[in-house]
N, C-alpha and C. Protein backbone atom coordinates (compact mmCIF):
# COMPACT_ATOMS: atom_id res chain seq x y z
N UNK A 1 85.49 -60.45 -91.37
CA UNK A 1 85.93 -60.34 -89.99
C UNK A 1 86.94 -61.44 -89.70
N UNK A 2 88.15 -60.90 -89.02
CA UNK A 2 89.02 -61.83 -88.49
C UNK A 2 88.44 -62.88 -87.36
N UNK A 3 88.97 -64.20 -87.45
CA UNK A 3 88.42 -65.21 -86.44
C UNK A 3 89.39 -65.31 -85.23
N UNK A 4 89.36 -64.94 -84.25
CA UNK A 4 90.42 -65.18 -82.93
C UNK A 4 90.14 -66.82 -82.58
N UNK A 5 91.21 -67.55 -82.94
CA UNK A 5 90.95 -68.91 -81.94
C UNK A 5 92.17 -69.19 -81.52
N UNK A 6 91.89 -69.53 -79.99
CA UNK A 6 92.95 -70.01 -79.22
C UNK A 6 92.90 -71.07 -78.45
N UNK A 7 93.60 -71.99 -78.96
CA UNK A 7 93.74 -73.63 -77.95
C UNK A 7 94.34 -73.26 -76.86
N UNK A 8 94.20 -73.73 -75.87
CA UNK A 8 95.22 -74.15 -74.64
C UNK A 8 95.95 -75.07 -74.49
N UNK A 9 97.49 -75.16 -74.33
CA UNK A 9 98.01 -76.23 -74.40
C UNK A 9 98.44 -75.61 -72.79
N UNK A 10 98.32 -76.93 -72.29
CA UNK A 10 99.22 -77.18 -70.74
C UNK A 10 100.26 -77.94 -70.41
N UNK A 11 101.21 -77.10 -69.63
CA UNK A 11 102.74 -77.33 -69.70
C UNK A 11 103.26 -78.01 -67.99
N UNK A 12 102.82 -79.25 -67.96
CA UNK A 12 102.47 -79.54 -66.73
C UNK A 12 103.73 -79.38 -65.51
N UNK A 13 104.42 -79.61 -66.42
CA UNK A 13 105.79 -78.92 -65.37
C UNK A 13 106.17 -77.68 -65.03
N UNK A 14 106.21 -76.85 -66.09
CA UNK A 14 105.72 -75.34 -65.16
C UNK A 14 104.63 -74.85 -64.94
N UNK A 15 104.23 -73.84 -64.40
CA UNK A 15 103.27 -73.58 -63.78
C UNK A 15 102.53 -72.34 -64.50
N UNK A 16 103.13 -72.24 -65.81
CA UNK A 16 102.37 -71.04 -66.43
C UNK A 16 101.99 -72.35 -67.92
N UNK A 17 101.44 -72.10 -68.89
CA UNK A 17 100.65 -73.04 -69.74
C UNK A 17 101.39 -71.93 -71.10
N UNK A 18 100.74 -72.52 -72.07
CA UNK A 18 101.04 -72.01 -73.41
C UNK A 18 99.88 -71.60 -74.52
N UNK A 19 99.97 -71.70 -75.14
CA UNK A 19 98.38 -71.31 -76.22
C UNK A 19 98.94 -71.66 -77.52
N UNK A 20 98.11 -71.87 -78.16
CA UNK A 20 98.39 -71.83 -80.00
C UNK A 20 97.08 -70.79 -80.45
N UNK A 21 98.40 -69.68 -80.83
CA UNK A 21 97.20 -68.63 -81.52
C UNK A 21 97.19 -68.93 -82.94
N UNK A 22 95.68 -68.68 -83.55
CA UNK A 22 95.62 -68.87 -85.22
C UNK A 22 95.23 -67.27 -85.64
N UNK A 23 95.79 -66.55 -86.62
CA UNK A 23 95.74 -65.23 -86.72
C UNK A 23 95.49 -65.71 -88.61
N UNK A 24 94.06 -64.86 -89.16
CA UNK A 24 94.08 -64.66 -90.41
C UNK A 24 94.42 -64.04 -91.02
N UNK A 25 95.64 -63.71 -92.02
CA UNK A 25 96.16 -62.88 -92.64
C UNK A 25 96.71 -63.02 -94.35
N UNK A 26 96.63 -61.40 -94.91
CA UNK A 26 96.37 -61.48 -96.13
C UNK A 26 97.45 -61.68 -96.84
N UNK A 27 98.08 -62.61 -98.20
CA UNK A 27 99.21 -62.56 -98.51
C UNK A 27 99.65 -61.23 -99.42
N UNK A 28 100.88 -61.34 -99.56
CA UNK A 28 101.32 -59.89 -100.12
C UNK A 28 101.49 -60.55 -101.63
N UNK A 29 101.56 -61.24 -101.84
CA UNK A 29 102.07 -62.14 -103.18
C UNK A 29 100.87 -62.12 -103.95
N UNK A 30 100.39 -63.07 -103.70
CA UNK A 30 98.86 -63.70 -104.35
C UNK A 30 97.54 -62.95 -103.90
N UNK A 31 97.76 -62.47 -102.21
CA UNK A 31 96.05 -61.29 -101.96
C UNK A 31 95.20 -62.47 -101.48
N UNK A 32 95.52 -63.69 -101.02
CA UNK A 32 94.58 -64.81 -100.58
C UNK A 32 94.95 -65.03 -99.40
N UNK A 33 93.69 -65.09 -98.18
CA UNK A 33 94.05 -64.98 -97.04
C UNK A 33 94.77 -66.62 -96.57
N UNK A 34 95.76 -66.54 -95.77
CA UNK A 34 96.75 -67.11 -95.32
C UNK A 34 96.53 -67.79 -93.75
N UNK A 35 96.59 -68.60 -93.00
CA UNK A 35 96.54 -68.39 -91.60
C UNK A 35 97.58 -68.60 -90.70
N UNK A 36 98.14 -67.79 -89.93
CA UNK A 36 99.07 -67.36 -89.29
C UNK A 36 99.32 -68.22 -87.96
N UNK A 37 100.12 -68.98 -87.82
CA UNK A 37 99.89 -69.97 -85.96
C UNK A 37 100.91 -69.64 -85.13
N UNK A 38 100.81 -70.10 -84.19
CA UNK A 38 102.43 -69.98 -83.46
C UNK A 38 101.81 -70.71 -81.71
N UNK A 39 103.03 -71.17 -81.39
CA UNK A 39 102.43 -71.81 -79.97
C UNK A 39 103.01 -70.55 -78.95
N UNK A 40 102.56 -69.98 -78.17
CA UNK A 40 103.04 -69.22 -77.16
C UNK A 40 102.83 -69.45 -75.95
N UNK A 41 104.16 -68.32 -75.23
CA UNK A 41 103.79 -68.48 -73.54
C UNK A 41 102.10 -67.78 -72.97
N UNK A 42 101.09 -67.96 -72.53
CA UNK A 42 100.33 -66.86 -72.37
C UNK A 42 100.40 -65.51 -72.17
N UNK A 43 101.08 -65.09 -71.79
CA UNK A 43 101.61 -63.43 -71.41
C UNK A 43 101.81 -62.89 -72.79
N UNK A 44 102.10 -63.41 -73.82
CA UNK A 44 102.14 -62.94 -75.35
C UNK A 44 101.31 -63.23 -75.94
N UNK A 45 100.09 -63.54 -75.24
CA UNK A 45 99.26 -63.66 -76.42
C UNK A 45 98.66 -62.65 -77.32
N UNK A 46 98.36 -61.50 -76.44
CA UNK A 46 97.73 -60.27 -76.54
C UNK A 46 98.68 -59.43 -77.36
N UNK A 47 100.23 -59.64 -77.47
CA UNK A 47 101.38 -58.95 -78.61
C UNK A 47 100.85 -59.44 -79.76
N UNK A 48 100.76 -61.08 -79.75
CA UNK A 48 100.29 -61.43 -81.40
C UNK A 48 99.52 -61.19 -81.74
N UNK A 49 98.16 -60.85 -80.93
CA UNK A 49 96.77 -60.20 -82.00
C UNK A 49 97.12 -59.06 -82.17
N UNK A 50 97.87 -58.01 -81.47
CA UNK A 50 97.48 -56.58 -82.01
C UNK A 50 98.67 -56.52 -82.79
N UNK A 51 99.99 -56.89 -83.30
CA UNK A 51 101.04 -57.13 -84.49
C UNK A 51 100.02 -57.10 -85.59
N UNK A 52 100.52 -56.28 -86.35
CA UNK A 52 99.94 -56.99 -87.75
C UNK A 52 101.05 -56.92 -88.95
């Protein structure tokens, strides 16, 4: 089972915040799972889990 974890980072000058999503994913090369990050606006968070 994939692990969803998401930090909150807060962006104190604007008024919307950010996240760091961690997404587990499999390599195409080697076949050993990999983990995927990225810092986002919140409103995208929900694009990067369902992308695969």
């Amino acid at each position: 089972m994939a692990k969803k974890a998401v930090a909150t980072l807060r962006d104190r000058t604007s008024g919307k915040g950010t996240v760091k999503c961690i997404r587990m994913v499999r390599s195409k090369r080697s076949g050993a799972y990999i983990f995927q990050e990225e810092i986002l606006p919140v409103d995208k968070e929900k694009e990067f889990f369902e992308a695969k």
